[in-house]
N, C-alpha and C. Protein backbone atom coordinates (compact mmCIF):
# COMPACT_ATOMS: atom_id res chain seq x y z
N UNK A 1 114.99 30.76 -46.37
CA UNK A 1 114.49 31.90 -45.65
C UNK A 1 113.54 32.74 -46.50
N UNK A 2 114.23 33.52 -47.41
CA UNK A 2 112.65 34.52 -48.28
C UNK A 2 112.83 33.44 -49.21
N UNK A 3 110.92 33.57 -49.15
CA UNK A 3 109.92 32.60 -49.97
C UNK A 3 109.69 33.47 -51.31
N UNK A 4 109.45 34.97 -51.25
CA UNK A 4 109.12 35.64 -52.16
C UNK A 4 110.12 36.95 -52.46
N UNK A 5 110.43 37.26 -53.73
CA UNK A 5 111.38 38.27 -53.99
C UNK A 5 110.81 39.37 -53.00
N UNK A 6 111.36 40.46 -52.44
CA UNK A 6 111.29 41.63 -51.59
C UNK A 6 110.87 42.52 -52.61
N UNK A 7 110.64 43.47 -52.20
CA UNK A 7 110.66 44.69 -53.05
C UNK A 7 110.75 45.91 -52.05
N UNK A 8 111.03 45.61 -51.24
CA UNK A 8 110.94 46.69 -50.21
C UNK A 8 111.97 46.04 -48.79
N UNK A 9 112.63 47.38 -48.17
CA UNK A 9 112.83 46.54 -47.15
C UNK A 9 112.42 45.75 -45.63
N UNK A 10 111.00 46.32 -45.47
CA UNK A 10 109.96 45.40 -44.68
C UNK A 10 109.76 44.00 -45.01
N UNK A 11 109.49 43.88 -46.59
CA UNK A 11 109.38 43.16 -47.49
C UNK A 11 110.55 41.44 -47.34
N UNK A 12 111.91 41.90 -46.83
CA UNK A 12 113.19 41.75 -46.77
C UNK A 12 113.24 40.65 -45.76
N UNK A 13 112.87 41.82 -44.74
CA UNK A 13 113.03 41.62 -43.35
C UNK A 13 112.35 41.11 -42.68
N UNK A 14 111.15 40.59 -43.22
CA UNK A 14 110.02 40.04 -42.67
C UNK A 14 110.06 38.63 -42.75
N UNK A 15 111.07 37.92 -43.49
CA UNK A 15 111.25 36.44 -43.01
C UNK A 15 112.06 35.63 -42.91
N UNK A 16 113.14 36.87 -41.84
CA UNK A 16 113.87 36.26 -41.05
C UNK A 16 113.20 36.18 -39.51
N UNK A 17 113.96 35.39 -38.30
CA UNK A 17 113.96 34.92 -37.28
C UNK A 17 113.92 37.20 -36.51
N UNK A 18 113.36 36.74 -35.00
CA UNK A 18 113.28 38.22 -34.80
C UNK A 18 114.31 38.74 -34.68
N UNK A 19 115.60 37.86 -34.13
CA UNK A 19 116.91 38.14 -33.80
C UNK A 19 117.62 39.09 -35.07
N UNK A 20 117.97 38.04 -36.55
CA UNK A 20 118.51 38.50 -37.66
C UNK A 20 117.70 39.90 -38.24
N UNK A 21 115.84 40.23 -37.95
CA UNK A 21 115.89 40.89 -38.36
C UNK A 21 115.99 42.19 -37.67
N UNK A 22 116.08 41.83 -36.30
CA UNK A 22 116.54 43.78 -35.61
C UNK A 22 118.17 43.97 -35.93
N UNK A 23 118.75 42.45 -36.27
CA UNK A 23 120.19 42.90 -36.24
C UNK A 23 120.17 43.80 -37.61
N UNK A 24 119.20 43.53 -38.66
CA UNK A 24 119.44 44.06 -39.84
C UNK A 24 118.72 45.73 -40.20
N UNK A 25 117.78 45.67 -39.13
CA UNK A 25 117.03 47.34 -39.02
C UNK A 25 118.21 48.06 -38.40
N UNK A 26 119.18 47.47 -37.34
CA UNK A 26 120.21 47.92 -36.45
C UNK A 26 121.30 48.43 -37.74
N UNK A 27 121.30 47.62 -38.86
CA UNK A 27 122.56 48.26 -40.00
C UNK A 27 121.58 49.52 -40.93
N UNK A 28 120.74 49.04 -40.67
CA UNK A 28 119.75 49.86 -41.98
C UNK A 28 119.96 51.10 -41.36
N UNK A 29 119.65 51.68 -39.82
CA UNK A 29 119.79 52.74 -39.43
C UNK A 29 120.94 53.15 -39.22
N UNK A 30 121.99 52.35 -39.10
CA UNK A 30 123.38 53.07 -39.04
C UNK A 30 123.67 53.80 -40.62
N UNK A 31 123.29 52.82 -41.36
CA UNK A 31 123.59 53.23 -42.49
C UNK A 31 122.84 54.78 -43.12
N UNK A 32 121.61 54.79 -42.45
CA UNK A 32 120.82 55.95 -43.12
C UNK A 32 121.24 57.12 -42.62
N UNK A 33 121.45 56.92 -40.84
CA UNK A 33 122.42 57.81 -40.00
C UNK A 33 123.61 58.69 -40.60
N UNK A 34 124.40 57.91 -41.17
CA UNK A 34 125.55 58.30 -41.74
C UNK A 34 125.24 58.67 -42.92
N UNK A 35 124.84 58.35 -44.07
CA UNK A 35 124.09 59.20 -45.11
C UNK A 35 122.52 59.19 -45.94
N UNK A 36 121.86 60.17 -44.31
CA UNK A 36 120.49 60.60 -44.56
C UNK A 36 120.05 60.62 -45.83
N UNK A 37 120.81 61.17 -46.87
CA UNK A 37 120.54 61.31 -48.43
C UNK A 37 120.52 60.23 -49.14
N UNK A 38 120.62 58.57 -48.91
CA UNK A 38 120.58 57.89 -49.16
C UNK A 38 119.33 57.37 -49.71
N UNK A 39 119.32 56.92 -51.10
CA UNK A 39 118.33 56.42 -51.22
C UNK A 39 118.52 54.48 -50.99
N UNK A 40 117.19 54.18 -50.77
CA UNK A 40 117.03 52.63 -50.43
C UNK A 40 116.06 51.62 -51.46
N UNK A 41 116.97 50.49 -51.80
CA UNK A 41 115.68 49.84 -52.85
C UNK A 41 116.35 48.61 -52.20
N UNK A 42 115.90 47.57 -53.43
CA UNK A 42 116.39 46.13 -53.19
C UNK A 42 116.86 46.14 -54.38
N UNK A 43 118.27 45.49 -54.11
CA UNK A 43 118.91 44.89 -55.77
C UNK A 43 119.44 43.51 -55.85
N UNK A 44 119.32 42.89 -56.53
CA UNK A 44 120.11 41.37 -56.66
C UNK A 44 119.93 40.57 -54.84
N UNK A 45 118.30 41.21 -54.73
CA UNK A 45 117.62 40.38 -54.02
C UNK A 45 117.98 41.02 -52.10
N UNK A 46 118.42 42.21 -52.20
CA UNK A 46 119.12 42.83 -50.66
C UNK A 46 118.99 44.11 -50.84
N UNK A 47 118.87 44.60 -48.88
CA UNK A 47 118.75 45.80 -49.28
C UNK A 47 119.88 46.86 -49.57
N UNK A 48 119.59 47.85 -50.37
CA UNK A 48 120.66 48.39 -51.39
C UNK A 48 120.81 50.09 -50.69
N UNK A 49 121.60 50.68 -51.17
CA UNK A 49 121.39 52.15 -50.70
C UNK A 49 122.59 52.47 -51.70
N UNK A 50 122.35 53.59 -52.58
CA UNK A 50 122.62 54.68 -53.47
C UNK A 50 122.82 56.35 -52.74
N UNK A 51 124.02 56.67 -53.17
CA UNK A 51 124.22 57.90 -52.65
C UNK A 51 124.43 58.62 -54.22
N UNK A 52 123.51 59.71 -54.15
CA UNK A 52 124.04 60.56 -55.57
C UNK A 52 124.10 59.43 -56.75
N UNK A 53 123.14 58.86 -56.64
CA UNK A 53 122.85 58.02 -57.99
C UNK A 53 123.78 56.86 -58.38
N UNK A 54 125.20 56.53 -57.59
CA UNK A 54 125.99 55.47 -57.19
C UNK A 54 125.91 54.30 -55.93
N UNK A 55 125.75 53.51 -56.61
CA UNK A 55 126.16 52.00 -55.31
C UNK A 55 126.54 52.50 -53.91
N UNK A 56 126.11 52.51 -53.09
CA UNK A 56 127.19 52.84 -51.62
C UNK A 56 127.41 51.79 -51.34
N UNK A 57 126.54 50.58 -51.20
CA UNK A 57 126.19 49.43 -50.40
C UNK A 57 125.20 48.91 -50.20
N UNK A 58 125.66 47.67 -50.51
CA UNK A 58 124.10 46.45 -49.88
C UNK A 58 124.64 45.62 -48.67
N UNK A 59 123.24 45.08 -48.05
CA UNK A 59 123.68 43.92 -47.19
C UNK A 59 122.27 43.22 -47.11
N UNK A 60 122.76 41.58 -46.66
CA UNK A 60 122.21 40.60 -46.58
C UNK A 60 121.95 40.15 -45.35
N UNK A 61 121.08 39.09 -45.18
CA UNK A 61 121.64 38.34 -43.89
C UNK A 61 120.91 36.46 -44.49
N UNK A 62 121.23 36.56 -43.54
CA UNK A 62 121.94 34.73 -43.33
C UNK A 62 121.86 34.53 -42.18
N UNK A 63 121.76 33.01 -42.18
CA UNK A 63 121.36 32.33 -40.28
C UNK A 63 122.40 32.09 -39.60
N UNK A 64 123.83 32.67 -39.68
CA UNK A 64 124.87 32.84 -39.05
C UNK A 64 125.48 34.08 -39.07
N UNK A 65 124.94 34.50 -40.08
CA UNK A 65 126.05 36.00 -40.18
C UNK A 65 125.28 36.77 -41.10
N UNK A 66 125.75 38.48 -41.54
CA UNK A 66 125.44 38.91 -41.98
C UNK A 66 126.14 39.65 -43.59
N UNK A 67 125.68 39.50 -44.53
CA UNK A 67 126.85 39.91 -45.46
C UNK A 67 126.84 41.01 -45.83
N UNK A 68 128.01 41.91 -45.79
CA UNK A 68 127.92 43.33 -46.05
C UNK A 68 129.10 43.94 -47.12
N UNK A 69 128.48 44.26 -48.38
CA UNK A 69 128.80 44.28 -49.74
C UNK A 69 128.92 45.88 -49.71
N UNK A 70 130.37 46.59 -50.19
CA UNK A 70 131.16 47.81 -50.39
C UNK A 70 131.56 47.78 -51.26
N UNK A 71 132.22 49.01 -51.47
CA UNK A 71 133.12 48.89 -53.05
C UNK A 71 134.22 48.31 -52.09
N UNK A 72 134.95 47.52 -53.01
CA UNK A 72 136.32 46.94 -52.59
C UNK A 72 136.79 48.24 -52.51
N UNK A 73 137.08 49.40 -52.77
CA UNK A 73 137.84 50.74 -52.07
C UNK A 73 137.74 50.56 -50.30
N UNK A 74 136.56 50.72 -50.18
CA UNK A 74 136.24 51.10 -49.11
C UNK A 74 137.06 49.73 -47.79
N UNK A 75 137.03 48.99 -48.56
CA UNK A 75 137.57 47.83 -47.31
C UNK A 75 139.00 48.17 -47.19
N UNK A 76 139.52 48.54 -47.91
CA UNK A 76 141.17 49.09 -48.11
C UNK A 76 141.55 50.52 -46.75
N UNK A 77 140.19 51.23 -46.09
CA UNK A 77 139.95 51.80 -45.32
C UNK A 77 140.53 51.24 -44.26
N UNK A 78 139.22 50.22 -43.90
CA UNK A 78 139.50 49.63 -42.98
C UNK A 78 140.19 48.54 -42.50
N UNK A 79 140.76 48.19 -43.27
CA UNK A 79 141.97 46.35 -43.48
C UNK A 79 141.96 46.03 -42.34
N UNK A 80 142.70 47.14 -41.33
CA UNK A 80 143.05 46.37 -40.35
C UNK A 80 141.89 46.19 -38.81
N UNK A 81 141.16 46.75 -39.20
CA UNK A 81 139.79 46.25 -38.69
C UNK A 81 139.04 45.09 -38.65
N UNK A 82 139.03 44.56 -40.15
CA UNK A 82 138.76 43.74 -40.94
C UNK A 82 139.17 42.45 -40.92
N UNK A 83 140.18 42.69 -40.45
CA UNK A 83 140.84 41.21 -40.19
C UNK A 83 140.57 40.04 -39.65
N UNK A 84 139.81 39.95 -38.74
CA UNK A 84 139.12 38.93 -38.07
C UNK A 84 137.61 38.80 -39.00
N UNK A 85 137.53 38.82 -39.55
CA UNK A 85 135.98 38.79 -40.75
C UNK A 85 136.42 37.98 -41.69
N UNK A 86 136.04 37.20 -42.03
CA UNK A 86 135.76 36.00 -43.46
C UNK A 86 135.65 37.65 -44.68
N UNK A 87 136.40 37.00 -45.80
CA UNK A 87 135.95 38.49 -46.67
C UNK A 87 136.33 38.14 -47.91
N UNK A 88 135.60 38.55 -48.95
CA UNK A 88 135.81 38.64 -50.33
C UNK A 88 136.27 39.65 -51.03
N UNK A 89 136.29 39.83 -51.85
CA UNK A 89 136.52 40.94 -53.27
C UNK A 89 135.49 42.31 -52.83
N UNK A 90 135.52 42.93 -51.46
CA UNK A 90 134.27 43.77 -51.57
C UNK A 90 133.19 43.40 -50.82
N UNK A 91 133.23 42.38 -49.84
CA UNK A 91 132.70 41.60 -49.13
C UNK A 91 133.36 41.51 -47.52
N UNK A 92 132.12 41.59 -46.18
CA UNK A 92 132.60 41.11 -45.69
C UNK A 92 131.75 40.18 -44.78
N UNK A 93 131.89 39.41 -44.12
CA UNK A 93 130.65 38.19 -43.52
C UNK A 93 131.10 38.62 -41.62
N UNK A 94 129.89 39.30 -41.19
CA UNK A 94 130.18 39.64 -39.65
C UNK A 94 128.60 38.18 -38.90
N UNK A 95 129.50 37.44 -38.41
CA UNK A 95 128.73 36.56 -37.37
C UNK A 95 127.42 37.13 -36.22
N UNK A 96 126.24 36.80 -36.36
CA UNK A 96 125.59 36.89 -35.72
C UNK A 96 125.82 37.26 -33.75
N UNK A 97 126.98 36.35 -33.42
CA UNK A 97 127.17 35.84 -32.18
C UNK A 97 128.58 37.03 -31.76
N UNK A 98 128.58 38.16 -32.82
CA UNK A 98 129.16 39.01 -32.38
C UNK A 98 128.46 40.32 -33.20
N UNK A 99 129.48 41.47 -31.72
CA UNK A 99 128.54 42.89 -31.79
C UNK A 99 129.01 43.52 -32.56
C-alpha cells in the first residue's frame, strides 16, 4: 500500500483504497474532536497525536482492518468493550466490515 514514507497525514492517506481512507479521516476527526489540543505528526510510519508533549495515540490501516495503538492503560478502560477485537499489548485491530 504506501510506496513512499508519509510525512504528513494527507501524505498517509493518500494510498489507500477510497473506502480505508474516509474510514481513517472518520478516526482522525474523532480523535481531534475529543482532544482539539492535540498535536498530529507521523511516527514509526502512522498517524500519531501527542497531547501535552506525550503519546496519546497512533493508528494505522490495513486492507482488512484498522490498527489502533493506546497506552496499554487505556485498554484496561475499556476491556469489556474490547472483547470482540483481535488485541495486543496496547493494540487493538477493528475490521473494516464493521462500524
Amino acid at each position: 500500500m504506501l510506496m513512499n514514507k508519509p510525512t504528513a497525514f494527507d501524505d498517509y492517506v493518500s494510498d489507500f483504497s477510497v473506502e480505508i481512507s474516509e474510514r481513517l479521516h472518520q478516526i482522525r476527526t474523532l480523535i481531534l474532536s475529543i482532544a482539539p489540543e492535540a498535536t498530529e505528526s507521523i511516527a514509526y510510519g502512522m498517524p500519531a497525536y501527542k497531547l501535552f508533549g506525550k503519546p496519546m495515540v497512533y493508528f494505522a490501516g490495513f486492507k482488512k482492518h484498522f490498527g489502533f495503538y493506546a497506552l496499554p492503560s487505556g485498554n484496561k478502560k475499556f476491556k469489556e468493550q474490547l472483547l470482540e477485537y483481535k488485541q495486543g499489548k496496547g493494540s487493538e485491530q477493528f475490521p473494516h466490515n464493521k462500524p
